[in-house]
Protein backbone atom coordinates (compact mmCIF):
# COMPACT_ATOMS: atom_id res chain seq x y z
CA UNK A 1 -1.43 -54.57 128.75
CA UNK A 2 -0.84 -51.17 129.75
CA UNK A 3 -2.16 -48.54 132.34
CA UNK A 4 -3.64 -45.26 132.26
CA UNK A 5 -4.55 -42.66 134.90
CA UNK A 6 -8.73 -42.07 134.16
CA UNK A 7 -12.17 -40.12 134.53
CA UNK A 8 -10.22 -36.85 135.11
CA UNK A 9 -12.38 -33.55 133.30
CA UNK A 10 -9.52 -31.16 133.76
CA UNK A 11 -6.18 -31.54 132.77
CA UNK A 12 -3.33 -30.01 134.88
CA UNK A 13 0.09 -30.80 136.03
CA UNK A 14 -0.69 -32.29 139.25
CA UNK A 15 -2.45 -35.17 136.78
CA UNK A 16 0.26 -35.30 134.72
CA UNK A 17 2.86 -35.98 137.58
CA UNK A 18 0.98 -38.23 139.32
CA UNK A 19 0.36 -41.00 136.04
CA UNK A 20 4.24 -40.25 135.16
CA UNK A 21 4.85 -41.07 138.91
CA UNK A 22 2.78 -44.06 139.40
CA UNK A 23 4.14 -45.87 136.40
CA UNK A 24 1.06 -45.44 133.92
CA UNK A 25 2.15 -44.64 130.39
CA UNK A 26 -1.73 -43.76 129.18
CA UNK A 27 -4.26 -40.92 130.17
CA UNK A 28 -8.01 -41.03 129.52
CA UNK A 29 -10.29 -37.92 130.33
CA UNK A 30 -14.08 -38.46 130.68
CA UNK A 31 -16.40 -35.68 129.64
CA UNK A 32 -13.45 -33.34 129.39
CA UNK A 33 -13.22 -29.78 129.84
CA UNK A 34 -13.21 -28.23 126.40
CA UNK A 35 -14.88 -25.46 124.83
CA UNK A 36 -17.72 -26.08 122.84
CA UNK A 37 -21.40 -26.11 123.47
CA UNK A 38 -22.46 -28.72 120.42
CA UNK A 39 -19.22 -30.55 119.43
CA UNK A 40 -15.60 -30.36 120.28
CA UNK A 41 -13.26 -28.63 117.52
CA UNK A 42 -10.12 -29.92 116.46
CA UNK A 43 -7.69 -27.45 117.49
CA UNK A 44 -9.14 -27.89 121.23
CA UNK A 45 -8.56 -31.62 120.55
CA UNK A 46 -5.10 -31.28 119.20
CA UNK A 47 -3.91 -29.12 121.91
CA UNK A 48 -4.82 -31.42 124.53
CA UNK A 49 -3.36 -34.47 123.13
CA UNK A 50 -0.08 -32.76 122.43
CA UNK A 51 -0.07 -31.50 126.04
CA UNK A 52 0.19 -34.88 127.22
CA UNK A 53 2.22 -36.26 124.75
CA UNK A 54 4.81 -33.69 125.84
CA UNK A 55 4.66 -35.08 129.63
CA UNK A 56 5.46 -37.94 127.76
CA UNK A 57 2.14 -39.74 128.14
CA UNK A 58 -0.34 -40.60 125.38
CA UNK A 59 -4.32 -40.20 125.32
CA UNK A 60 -5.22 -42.86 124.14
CA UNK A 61 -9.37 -42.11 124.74
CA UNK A 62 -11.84 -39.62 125.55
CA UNK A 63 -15.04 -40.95 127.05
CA UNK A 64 -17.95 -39.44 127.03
CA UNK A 65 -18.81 -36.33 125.40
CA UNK A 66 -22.11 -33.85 126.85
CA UNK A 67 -25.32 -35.63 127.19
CA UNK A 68 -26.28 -32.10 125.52
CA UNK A 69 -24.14 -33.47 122.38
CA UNK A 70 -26.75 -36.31 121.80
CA UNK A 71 -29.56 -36.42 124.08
CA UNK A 72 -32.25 -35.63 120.99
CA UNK A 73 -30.24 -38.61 119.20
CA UNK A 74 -30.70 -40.64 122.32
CA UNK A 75 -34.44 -39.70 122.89
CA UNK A 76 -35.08 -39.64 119.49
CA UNK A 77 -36.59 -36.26 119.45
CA UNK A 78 -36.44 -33.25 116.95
CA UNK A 79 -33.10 -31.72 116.32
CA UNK A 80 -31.15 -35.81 116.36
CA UNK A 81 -29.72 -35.36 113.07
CA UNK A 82 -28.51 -31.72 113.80
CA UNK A 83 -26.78 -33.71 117.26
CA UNK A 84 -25.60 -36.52 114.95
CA UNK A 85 -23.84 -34.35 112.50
CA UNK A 86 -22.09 -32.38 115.18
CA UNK A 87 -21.28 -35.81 116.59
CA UNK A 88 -19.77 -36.72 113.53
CA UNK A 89 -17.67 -33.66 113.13
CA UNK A 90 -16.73 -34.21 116.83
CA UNK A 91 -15.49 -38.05 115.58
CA UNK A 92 -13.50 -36.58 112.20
CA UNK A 93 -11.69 -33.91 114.64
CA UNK A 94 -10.71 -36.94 116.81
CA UNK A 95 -9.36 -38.42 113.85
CA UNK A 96 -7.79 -35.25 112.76
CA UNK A 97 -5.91 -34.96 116.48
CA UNK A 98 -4.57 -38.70 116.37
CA UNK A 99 -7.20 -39.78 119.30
CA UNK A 100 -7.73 -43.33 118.48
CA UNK A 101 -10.73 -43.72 121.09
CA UNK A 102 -14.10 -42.44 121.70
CA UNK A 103 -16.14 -43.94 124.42
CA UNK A 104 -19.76 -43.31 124.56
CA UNK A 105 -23.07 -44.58 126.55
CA UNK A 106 -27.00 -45.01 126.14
CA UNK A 107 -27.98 -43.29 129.10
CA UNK A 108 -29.95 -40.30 128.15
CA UNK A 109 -30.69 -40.09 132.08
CA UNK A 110 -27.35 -41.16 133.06
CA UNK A 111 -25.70 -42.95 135.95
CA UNK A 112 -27.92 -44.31 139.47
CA UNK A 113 -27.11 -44.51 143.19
CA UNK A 114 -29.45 -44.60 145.85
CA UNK A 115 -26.54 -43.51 147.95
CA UNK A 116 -22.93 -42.47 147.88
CA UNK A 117 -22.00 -42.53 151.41
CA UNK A 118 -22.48 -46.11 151.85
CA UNK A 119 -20.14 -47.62 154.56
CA UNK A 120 -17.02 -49.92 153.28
CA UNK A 121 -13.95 -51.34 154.21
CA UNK A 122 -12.79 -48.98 157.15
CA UNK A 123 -15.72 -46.78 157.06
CA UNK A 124 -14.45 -45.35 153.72
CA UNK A 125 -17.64 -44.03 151.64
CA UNK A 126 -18.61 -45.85 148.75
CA UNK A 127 -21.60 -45.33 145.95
CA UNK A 128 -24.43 -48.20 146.12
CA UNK A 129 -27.54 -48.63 144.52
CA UNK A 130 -31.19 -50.55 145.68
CA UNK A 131 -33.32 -50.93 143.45
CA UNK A 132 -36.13 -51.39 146.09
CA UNK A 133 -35.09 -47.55 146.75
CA UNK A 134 -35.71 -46.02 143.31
CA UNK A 135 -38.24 -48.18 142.18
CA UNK A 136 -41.04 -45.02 142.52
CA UNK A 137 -39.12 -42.37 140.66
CA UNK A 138 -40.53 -40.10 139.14
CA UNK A 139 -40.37 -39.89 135.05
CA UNK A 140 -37.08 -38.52 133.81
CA UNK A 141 -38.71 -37.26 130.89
CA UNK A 142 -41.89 -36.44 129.69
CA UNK A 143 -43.28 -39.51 128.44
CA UNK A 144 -41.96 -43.24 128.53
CA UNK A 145 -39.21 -44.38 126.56
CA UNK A 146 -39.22 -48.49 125.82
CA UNK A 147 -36.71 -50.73 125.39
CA UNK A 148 -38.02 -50.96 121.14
CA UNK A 149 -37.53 -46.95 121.40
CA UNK A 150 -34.12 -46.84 122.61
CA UNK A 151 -32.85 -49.73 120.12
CA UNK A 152 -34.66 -48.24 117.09
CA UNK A 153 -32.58 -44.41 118.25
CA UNK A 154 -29.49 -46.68 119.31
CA UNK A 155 -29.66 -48.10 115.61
CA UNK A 156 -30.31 -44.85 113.71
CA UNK A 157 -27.37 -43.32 115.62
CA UNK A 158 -24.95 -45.92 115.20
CA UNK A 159 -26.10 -46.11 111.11
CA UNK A 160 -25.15 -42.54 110.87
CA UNK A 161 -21.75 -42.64 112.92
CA UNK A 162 -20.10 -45.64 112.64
CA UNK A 163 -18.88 -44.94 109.15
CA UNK A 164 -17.57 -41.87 109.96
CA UNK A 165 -15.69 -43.44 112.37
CA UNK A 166 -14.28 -45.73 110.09
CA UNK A 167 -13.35 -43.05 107.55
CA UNK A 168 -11.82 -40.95 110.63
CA UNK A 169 -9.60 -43.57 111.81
CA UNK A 170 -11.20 -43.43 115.53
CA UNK A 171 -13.03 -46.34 117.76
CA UNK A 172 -16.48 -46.48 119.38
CA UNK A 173 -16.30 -47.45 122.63
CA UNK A 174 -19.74 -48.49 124.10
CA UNK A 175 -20.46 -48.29 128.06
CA UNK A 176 -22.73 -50.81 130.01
CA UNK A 177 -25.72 -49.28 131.50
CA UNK A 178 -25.27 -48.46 135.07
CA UNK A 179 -26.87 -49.91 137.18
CA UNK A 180 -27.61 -53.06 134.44
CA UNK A 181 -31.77 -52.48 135.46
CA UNK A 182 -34.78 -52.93 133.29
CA UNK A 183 -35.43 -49.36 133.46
CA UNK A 184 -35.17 -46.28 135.38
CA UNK A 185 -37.27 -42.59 135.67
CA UNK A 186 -39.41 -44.63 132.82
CA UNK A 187 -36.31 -45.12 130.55
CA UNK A 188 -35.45 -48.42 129.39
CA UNK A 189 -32.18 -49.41 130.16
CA UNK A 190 -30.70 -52.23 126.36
CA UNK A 191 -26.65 -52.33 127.17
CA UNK A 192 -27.59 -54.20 130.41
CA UNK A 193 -26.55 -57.45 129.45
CA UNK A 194 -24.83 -59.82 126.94
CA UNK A 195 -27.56 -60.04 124.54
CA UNK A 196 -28.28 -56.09 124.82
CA UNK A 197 -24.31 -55.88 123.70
CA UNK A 198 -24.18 -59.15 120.77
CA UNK A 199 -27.30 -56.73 119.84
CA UNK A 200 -25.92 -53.55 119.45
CA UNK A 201 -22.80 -55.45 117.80
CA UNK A 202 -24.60 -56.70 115.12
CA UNK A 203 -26.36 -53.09 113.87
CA UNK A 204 -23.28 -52.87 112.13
CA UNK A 205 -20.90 -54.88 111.18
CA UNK A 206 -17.48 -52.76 112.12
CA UNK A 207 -13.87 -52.60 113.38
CA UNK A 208 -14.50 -49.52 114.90
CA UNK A 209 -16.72 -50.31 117.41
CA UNK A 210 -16.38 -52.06 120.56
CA UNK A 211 -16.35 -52.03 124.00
CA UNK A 212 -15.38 -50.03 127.31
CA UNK A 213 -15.42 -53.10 129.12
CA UNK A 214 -16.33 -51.72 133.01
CA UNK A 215 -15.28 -54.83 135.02
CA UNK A 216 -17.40 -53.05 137.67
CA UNK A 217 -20.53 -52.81 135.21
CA UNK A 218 -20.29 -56.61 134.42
CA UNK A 219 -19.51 -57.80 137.79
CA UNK A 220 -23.35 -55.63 138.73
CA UNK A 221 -24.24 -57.98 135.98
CA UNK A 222 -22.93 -61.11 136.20
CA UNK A 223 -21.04 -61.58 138.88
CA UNK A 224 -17.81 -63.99 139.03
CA UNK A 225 -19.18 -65.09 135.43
CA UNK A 226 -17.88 -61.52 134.15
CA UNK A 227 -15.02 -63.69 132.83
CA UNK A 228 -16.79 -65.35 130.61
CA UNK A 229 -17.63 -61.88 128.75
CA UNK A 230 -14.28 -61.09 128.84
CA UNK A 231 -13.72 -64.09 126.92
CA UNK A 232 -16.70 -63.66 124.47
CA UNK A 233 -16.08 -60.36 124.19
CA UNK A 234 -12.39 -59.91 124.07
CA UNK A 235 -12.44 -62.87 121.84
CA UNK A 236 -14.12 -61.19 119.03
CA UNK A 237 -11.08 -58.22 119.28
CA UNK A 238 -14.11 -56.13 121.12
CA UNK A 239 -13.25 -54.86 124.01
CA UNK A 240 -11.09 -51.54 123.51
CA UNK A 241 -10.19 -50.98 127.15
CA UNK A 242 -11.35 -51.74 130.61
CA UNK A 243 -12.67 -50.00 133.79
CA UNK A 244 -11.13 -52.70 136.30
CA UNK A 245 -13.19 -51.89 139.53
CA UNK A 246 -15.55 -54.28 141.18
CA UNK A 247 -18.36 -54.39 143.24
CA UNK A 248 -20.70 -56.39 145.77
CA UNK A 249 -23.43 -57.89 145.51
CA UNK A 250 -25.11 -58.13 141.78
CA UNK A 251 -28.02 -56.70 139.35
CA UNK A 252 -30.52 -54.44 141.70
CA UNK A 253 -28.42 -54.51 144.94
CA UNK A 254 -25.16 -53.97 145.11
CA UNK A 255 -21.84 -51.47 146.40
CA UNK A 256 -18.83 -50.55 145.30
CA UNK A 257 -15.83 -51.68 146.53
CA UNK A 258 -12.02 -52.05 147.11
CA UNK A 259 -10.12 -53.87 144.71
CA UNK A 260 -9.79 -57.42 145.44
CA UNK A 261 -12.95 -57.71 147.87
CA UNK A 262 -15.89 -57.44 145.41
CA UNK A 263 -17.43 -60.86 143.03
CA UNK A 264 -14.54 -60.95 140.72
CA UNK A 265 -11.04 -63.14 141.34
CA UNK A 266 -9.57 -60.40 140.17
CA UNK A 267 -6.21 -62.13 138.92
CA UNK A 268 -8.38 -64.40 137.13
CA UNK A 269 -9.57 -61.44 134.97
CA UNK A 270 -6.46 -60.11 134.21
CA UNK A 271 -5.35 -64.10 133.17
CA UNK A 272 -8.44 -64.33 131.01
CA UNK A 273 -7.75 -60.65 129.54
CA UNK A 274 -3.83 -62.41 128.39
CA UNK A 275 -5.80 -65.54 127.11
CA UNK A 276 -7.71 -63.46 124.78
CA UNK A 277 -4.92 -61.68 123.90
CA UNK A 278 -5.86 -58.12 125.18
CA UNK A 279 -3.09 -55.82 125.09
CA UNK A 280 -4.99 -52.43 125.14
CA UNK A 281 -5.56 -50.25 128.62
CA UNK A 282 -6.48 -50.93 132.26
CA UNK A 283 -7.80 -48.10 134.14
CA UNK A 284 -9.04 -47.05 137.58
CA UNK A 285 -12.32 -45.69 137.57
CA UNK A 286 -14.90 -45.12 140.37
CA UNK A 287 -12.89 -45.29 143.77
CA UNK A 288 -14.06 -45.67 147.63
CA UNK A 289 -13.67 -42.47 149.12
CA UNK A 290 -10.54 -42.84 151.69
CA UNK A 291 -9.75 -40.66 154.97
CA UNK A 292 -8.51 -36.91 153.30
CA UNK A 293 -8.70 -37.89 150.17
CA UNK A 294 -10.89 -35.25 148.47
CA UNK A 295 -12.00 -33.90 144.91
CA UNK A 296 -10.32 -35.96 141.75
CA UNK A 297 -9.16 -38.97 144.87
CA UNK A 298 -5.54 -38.93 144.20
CA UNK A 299 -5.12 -41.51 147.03
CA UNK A 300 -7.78 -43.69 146.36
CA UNK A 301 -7.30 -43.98 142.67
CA UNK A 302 -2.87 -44.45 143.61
CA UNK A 303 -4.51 -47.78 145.63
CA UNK A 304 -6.17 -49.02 142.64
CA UNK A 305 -3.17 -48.49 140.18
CA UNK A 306 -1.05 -49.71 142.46
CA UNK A 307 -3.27 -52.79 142.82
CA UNK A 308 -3.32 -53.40 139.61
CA UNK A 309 -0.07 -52.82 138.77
CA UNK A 310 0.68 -55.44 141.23
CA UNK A 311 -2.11 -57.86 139.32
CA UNK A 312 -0.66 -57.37 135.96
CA UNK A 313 3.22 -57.81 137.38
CA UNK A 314 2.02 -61.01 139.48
CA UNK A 315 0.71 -62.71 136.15
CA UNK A 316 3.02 -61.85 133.79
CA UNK A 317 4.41 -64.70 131.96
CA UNK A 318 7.92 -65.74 132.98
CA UNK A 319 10.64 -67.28 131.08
């Protein structure tokens, strides 16, 4: 297993000096900064890969282009196959700039909290959600979108893009819903659980897609018994990398949290990751916000590499 610095948009130095100095080898960017106002072009693409490559780092992912790329395709309004074709170009120029690794979600209205300056450990502010909180939200869109509407435009989408993918040499990585709800703003929420991902498996039958396997996203799920997806999935070869963050408390109520205080033995999911013979990226992603520590969270994300640098040096086999 390796590690890579994540979730940064904008790619400078200071990033670049700070993986090479903590030890990762990998860098992932999420939603990245790059020109382009319907699809990302491939000299864009090249040029950022070879930046890194020349700090002697590799991207080995991008996650998570503009909801403006494919919210039609997501909503499953006029204009989708316009999105979807500029998503597939966007996949072939990955291909073209040797980026193995898309990641991509089904959250046309994205991420929840009900607050980000929840107390943790120390008094260091962390994101939370309550479902109890946003129960009365108001509609995200104009009308209600059902759990048969988002399959049916999860299924067209993936019809249309998955074989380009395959032809372009590049992975699909799939993100949980977060928070793992029924629905939210009237939009149903189907990569909330294991049967909403066996589902979205099975629309077609491919090597190229898989998982982003957030630890954090499973643990909202699931709890301690996130290991057991870890085996299902990671099992079937499925899971391309991993978020490894945690959290408290599961499904409508919970916080984020430090490393190593949340549901999940978190040595025990870095043994079961080796037992299914996982060898792909860990990454830090969201981080409690420590003393001084502002913007990209340089501090808080050197804790989490550090801890799991610590996690993966602790259980590595010895002769």
């Amino acid at each position: 297993m390796k590690i890579a610095v994540g979730q940064l948009r904008s790619l400078n130095d200071e990033a670049l000096t700070f993986a090479a100095q903590l030890g990762a080898t990998g860098i992932q960017l999420n939603n990245p900064d790059l020109p382009g106002e319907r699809r990302w072009e491939f000299m864009d693409l090249l040029n950022l890969r070879t930046r890194i490559q020349d700090a002697g780092l590799e991207l080995f992912a991008l996650e998570n282009t503009p909801n403006s790329f494919f919210d039609k395709a997501m909503l499953g309004l006029p204009g989708r196959d316009e999105q979807i074709e500029n998503y597939a170009e966007t996949i072939r120029n990955l291909g073209r700039a040797e980026i193995p690794i898309l990641g991509f979600h089904w959250m046309p209205n994205s991420v929840w909290r009900t607050s980000r300056t929840t107390p943790g450990r120390g008094g260091a502010d962390v994101t939370s959600f309550d479902m109890d909180l946003a129960r009365n939200a108001p509609p995200s869109f104009d009308r209600e979108y059902t759990a048969d509407d988002m399959w049916a435009n999860l299924e067209y989408f993936l019809k249309a893009v998955v074989p380009v993918a395959e032809e372009a040499g590049v992975q699909l990585a799939a993100h949980p819903d977060d928070p793992p709800v029924d629905s939210l703003g009237g939009v149903a929420r189907i990569l909330k659980d294991w049967d909403g991902f066996n589902r979205m498996l099975g629309i077609v039958d491919s090597p190229n897609i898989g998982l982003d396997f957030c630890m954090g996203c499973w643990s909202e799920m699931m709890g301690m018994k996130c290991l057991d997806a870890i085996r299902h999935f990671g099992g079937l070869g499925k899971i391309l990398y991993v978020h490894f963050r945690d959290v408290q408390g599961t499904g409508g109520k919970f916080q984020e949290c430090f490393l190593g205080e949340g549901n999940v033995d978190v040595a025990a999911a870095i043994r079961t990751l080796r037992e299914v013979g996982f060898d792909g990226y860990l990454l830090d992603d969201h981080i409690p916000g420590i003393v001084n520590d502002p913007g990209y969270g340089y501090r808080g994300r050197a804790h989490a590499i550090g801890f799991i640098s610590g996690l993966l040096d602790a259980t590595a086999p010895r002769p």
